[in-house]
N, C-alpha and C. Protein backbone atom coordinates (compact mmCIF):
# COMPACT_ATOMS: atom_id res chain seq x y z
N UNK A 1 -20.92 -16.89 -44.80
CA UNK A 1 -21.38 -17.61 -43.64
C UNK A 1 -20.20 -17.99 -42.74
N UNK A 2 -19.23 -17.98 -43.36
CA UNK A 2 -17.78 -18.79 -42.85
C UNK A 2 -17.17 -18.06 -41.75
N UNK A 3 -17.41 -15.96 -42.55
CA UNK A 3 -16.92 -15.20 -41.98
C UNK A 3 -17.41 -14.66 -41.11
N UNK A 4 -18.60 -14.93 -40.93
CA UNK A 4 -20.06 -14.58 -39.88
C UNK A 4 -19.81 -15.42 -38.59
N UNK A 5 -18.94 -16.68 -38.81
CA UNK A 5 -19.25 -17.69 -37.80
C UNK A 5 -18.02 -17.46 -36.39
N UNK A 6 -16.83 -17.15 -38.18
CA UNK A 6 -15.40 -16.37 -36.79
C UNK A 6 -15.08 -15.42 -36.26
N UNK A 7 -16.49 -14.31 -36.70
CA UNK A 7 -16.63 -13.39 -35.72
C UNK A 7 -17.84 -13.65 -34.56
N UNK A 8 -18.44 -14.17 -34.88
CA UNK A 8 -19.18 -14.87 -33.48
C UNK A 8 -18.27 -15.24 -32.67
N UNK A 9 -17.50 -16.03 -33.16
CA UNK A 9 -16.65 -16.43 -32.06
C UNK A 9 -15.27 -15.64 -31.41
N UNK A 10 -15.29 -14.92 -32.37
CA UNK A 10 -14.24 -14.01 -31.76
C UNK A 10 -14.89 -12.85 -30.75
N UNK A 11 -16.34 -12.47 -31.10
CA UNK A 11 -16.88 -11.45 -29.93
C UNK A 11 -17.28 -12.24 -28.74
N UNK A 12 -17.42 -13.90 -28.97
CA UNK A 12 -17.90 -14.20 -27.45
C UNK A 12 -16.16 -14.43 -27.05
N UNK A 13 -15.18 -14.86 -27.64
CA UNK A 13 -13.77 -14.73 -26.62
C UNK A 13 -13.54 -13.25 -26.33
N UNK A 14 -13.77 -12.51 -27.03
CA UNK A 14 -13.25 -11.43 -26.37
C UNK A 14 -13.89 -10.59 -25.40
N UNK A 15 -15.17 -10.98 -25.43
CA UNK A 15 -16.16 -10.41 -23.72
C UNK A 15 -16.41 -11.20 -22.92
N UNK A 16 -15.73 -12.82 -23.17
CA UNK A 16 -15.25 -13.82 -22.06
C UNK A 16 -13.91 -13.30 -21.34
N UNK A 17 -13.17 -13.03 -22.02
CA UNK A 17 -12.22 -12.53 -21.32
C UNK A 17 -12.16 -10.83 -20.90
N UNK A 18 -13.14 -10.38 -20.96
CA UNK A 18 -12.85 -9.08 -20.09
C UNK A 18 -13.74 -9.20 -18.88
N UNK A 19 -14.89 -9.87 -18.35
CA UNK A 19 -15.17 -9.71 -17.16
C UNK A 19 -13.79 -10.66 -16.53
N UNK A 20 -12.96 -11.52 -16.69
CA UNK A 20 -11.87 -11.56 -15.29
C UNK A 20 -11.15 -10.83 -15.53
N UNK A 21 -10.53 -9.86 -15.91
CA UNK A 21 -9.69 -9.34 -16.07
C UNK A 21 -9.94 -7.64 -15.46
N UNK A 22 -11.34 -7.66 -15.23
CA UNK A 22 -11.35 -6.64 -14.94
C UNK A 22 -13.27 -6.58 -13.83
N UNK A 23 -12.50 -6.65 -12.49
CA UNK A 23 -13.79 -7.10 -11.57
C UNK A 23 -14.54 -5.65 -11.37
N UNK A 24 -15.95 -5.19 -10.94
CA UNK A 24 -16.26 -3.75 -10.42
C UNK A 24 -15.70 -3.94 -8.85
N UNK A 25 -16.14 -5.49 -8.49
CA UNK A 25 -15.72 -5.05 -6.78
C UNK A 25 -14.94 -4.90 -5.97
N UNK A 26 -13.57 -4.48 -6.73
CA UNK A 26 -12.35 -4.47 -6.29
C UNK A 26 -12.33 -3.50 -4.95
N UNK A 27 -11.79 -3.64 -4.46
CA UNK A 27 -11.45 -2.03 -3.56
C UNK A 27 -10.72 -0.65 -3.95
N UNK A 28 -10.03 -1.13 -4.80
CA UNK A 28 -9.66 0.47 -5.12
C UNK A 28 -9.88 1.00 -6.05
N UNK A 29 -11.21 0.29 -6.70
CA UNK A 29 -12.08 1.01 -7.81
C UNK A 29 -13.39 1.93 -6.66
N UNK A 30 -13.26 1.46 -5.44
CA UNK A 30 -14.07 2.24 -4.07
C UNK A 30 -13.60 3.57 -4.41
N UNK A 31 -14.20 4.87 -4.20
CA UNK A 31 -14.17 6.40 -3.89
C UNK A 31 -13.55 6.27 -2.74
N UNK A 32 -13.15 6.75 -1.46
CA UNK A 32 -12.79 6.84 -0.32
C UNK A 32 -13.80 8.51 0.38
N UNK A 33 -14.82 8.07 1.28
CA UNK A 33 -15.67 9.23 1.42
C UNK A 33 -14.85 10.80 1.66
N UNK A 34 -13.57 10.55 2.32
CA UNK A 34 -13.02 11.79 2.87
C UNK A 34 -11.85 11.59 1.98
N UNK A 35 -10.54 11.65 3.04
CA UNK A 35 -9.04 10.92 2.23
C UNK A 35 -8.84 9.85 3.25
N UNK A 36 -7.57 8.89 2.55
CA UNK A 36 -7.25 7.70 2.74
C UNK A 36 -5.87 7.45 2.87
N UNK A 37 -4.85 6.85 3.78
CA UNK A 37 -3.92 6.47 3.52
C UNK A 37 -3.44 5.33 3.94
N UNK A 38 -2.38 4.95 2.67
CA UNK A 38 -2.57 3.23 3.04
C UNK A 38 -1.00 3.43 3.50
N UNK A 39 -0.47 2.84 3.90
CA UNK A 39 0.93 2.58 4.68
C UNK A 39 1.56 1.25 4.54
N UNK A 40 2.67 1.11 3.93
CA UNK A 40 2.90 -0.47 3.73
C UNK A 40 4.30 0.08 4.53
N UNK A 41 4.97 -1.09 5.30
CA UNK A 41 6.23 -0.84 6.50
C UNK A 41 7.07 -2.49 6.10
N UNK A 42 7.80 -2.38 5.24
CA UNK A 42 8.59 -3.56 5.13
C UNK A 42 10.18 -3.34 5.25
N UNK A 43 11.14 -4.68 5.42
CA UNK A 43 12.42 -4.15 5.63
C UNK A 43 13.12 -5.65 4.46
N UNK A 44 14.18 -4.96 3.85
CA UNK A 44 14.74 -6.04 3.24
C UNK A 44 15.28 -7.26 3.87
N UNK A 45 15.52 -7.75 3.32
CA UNK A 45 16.14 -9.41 4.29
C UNK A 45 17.00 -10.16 3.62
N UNK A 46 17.66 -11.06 3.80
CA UNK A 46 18.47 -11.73 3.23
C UNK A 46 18.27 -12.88 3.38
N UNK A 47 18.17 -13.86 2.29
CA UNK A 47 17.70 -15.40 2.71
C UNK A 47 18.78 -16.20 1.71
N UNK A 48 18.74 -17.62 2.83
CA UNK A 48 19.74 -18.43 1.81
C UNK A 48 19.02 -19.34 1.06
N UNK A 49 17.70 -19.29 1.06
CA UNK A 49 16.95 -20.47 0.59
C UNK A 49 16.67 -19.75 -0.94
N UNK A 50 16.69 -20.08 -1.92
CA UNK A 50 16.44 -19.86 -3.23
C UNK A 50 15.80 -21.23 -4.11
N UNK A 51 14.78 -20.61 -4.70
CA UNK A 51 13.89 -21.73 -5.20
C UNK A 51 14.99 -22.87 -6.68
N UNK A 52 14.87 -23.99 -6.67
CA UNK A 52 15.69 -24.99 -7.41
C UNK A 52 16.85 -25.58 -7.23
N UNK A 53 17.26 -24.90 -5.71
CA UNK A 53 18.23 -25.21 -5.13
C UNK A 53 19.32 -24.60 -5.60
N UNK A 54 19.81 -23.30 -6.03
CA UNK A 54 20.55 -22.58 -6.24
C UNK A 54 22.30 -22.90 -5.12
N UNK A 55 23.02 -22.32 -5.66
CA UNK A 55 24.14 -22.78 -4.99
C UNK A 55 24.46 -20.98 -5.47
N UNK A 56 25.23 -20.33 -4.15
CA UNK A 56 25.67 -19.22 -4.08
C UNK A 56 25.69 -18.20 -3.42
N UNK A 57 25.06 -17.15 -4.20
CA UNK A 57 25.22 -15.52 -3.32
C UNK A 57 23.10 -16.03 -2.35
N UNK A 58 23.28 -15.57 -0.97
CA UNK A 58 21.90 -15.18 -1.32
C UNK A 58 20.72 -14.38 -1.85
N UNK A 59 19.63 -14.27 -1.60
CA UNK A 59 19.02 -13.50 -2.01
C UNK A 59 18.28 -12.77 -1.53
N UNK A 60 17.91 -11.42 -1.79
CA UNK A 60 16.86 -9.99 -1.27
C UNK A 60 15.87 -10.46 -0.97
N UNK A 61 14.73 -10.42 0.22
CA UNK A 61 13.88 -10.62 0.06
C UNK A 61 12.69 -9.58 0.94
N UNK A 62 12.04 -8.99 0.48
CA UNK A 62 11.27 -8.31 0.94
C UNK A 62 10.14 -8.74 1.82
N UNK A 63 10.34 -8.04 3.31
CA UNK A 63 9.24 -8.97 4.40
C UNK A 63 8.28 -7.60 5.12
N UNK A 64 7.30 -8.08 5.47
CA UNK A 64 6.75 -7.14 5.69
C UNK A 64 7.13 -7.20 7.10
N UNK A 65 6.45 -5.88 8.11
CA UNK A 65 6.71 -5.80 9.54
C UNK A 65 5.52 -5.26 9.83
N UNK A 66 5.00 -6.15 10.52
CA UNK A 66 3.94 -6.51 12.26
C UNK A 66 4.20 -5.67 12.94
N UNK A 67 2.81 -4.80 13.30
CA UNK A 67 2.99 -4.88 14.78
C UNK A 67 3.26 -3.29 14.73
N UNK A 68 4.26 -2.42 13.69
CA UNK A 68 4.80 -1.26 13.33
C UNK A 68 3.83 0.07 13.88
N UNK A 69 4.13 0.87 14.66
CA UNK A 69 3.50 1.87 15.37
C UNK A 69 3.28 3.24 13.91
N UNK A 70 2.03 3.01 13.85
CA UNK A 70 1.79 4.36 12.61
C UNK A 70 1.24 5.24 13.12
N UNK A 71 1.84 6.64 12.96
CA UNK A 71 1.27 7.42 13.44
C UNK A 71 0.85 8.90 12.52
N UNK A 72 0.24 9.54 12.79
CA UNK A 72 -0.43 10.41 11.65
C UNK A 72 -0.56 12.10 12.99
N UNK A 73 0.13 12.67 12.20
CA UNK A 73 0.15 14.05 12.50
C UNK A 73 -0.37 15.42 11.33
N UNK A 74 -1.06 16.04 11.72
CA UNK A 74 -1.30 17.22 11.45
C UNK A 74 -0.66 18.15 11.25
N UNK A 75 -0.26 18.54 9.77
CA UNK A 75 0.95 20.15 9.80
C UNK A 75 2.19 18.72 9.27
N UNK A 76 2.73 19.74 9.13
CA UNK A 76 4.36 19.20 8.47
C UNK A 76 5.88 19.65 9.62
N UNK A 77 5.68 18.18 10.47
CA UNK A 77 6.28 18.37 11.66
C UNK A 77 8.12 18.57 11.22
N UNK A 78 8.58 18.61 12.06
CA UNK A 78 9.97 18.64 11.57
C UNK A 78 10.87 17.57 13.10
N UNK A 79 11.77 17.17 12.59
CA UNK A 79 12.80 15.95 13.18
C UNK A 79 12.36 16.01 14.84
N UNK A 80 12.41 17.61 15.40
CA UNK A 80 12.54 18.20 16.59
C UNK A 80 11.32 18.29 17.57
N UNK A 81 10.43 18.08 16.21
CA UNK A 81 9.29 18.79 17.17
C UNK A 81 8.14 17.66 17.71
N UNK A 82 8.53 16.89 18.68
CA UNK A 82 7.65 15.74 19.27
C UNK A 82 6.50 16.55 20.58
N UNK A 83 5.91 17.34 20.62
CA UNK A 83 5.35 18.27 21.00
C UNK A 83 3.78 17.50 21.07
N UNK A 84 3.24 17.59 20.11
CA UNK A 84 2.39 17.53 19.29
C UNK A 84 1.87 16.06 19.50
N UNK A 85 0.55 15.62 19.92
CA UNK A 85 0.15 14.49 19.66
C UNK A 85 -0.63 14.09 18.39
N UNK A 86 -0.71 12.71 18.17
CA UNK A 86 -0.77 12.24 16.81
C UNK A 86 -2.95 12.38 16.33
N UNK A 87 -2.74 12.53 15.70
CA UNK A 87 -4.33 12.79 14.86
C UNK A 87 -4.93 11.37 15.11
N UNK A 88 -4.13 10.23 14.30
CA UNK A 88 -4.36 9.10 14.05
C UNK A 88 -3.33 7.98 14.73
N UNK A 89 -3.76 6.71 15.14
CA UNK A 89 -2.44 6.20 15.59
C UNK A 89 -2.82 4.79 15.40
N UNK A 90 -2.39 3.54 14.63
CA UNK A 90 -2.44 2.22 14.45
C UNK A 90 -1.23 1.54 14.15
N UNK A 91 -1.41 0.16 14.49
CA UNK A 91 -0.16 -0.71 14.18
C UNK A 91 -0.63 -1.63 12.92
N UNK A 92 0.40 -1.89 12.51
CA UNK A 92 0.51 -2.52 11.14
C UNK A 92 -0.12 -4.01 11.16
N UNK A 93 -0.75 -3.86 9.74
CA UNK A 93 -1.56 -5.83 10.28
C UNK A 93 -0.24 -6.73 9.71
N UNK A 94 -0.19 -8.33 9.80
CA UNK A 94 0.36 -9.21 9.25
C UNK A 94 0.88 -8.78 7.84
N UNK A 95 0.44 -7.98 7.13
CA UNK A 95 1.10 -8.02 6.14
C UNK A 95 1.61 -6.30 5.76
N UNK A 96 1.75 -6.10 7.25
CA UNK A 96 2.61 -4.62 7.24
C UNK A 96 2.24 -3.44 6.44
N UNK A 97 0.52 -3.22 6.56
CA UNK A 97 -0.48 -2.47 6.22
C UNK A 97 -1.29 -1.75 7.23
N UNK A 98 -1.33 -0.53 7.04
CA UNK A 98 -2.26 0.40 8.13
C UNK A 98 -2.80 1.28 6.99
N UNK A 99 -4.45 0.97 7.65
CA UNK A 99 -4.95 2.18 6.68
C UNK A 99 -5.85 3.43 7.44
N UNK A 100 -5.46 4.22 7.03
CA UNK A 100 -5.61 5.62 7.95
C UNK A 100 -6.79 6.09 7.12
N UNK A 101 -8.25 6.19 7.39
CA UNK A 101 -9.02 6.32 7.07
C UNK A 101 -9.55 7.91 7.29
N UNK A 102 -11.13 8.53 6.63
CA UNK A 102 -11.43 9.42 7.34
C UNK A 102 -10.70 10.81 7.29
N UNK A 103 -9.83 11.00 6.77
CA UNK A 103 -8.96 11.90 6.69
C UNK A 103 -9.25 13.08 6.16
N UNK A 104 -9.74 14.11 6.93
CA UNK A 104 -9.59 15.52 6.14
C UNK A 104 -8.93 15.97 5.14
N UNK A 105 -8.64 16.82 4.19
CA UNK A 105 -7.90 17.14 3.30
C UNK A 105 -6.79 17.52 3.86
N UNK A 106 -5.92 18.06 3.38
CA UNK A 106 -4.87 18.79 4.13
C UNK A 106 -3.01 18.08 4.31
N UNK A 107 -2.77 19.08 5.02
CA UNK A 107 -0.83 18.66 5.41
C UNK A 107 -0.80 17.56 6.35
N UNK A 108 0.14 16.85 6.38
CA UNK A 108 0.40 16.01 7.32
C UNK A 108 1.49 15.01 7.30
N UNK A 109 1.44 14.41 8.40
CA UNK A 109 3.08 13.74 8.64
C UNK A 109 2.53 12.52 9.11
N UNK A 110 3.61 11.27 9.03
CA UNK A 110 3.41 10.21 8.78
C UNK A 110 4.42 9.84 9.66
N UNK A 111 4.19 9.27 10.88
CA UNK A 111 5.82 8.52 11.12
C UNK A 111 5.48 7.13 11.67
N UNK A 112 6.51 6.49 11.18
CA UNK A 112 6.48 5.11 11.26
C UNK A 112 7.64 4.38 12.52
N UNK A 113 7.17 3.99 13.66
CA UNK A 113 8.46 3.41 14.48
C UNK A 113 8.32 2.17 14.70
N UNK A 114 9.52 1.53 14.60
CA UNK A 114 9.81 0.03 14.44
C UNK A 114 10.98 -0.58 15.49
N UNK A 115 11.09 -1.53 15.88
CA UNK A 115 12.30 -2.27 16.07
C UNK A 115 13.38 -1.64 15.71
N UNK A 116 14.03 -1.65 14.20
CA UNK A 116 14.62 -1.11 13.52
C UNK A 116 15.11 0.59 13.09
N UNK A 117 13.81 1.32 14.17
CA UNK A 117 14.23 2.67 14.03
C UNK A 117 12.69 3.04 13.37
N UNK A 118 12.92 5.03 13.38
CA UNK A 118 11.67 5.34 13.09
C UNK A 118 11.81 6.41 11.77
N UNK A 119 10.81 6.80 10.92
CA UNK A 119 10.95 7.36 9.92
C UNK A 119 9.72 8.21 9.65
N UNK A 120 9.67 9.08 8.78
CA UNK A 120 8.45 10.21 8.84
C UNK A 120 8.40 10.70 7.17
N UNK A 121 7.62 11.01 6.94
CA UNK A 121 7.01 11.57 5.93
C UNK A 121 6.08 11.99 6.08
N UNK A 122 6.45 13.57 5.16
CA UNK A 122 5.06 14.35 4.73
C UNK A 122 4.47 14.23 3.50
N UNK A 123 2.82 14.60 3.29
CA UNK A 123 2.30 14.59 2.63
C UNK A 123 0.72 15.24 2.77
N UNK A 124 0.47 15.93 1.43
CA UNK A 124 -0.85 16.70 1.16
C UNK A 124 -1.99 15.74 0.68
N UNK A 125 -3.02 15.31 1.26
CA UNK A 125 -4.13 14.68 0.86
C UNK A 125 -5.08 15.37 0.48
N UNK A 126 -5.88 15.19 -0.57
CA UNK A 126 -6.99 15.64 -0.96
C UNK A 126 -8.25 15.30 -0.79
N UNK A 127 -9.45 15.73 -1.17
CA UNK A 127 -10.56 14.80 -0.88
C UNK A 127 -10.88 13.55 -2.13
N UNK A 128 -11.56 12.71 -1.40
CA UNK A 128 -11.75 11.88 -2.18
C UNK A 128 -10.67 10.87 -2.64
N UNK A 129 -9.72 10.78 -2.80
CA UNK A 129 -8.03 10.45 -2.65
C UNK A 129 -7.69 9.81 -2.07
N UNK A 130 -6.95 8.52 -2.18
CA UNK A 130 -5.98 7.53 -1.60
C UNK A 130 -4.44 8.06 -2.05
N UNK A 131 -3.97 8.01 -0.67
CA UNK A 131 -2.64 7.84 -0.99
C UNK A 131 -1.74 6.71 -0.52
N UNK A 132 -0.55 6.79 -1.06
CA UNK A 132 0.30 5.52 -0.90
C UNK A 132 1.72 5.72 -0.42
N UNK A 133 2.11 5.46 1.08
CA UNK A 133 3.39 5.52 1.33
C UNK A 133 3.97 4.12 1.78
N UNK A 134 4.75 4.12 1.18
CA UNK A 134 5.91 2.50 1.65
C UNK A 134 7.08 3.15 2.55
N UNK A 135 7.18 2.45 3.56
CA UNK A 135 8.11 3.13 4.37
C UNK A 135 9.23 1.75 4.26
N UNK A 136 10.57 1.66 3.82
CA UNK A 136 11.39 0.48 4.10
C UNK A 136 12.61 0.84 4.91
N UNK A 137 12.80 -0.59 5.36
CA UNK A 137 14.10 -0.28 6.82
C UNK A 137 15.08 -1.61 6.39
């Protein structure tokens, strides 16, 4: 009876703790109907403020960037070739995220221009597929 009672209780802790740990309505448990790309645009930083009041070197801190011109090209452009207008084109929200939705399968280029200068990447999307580029400056 003893041993009957601490497995009762061990199957209700252990299927108490898997619904938080694991939600269905997350978003990137979502399919994406076509392809997807998410774009994160941050630049390192340097801060003197360190938590406990530290005395010293400062510290790295990773910030995102606003505002960042994303742009999405077709084909796998090269340094030279500004020819070509962009497929897709958005700026980055508050927390230095653009998501490029809708996306056919296929080649394509990614360029990111900032304050700080501009940067590009290629990449093959598939269907159904999220992809993930971090661009840092």
């Amino acid at each position: 009876m003893k041993n009957l009672l601490f497995l009762a209780f061990a199957l209700v802790g252990i299927t108490s703790c898997s619904s938080d740990s694991f939600e269905l309505t997350d978003d990137f448990l979502q399919v994406p109907e076509k392809s997807e790309i998410n774009v994160v645009v941050t630049y390192l930083d340097w801060s003197e403020q360190c938590e406990g009041g530290c005395i010293g070197d400062p510290v790295q801190v990773v910030t995102f960037l606003t505002n960042a011109n994303v742009k999405l090209f077709q084909g796998n452009l090269t340094g030279n070739d500004d020819s070509s207008s962009p497929f897709l084109q958005l700026k980055t929200n508050k927390d230095g995220r653009a998501l490029l939705e809708n996306v056919d399968p296929g080649d394509y280029t990614v360029i990111v221009e900032t304050t700080m200068g501009t940067k590009s990447r290629a990449l093959t999307t598939q269907l159904n597929k999220r992809s993930y580029i971090d661009f840092s400056f």
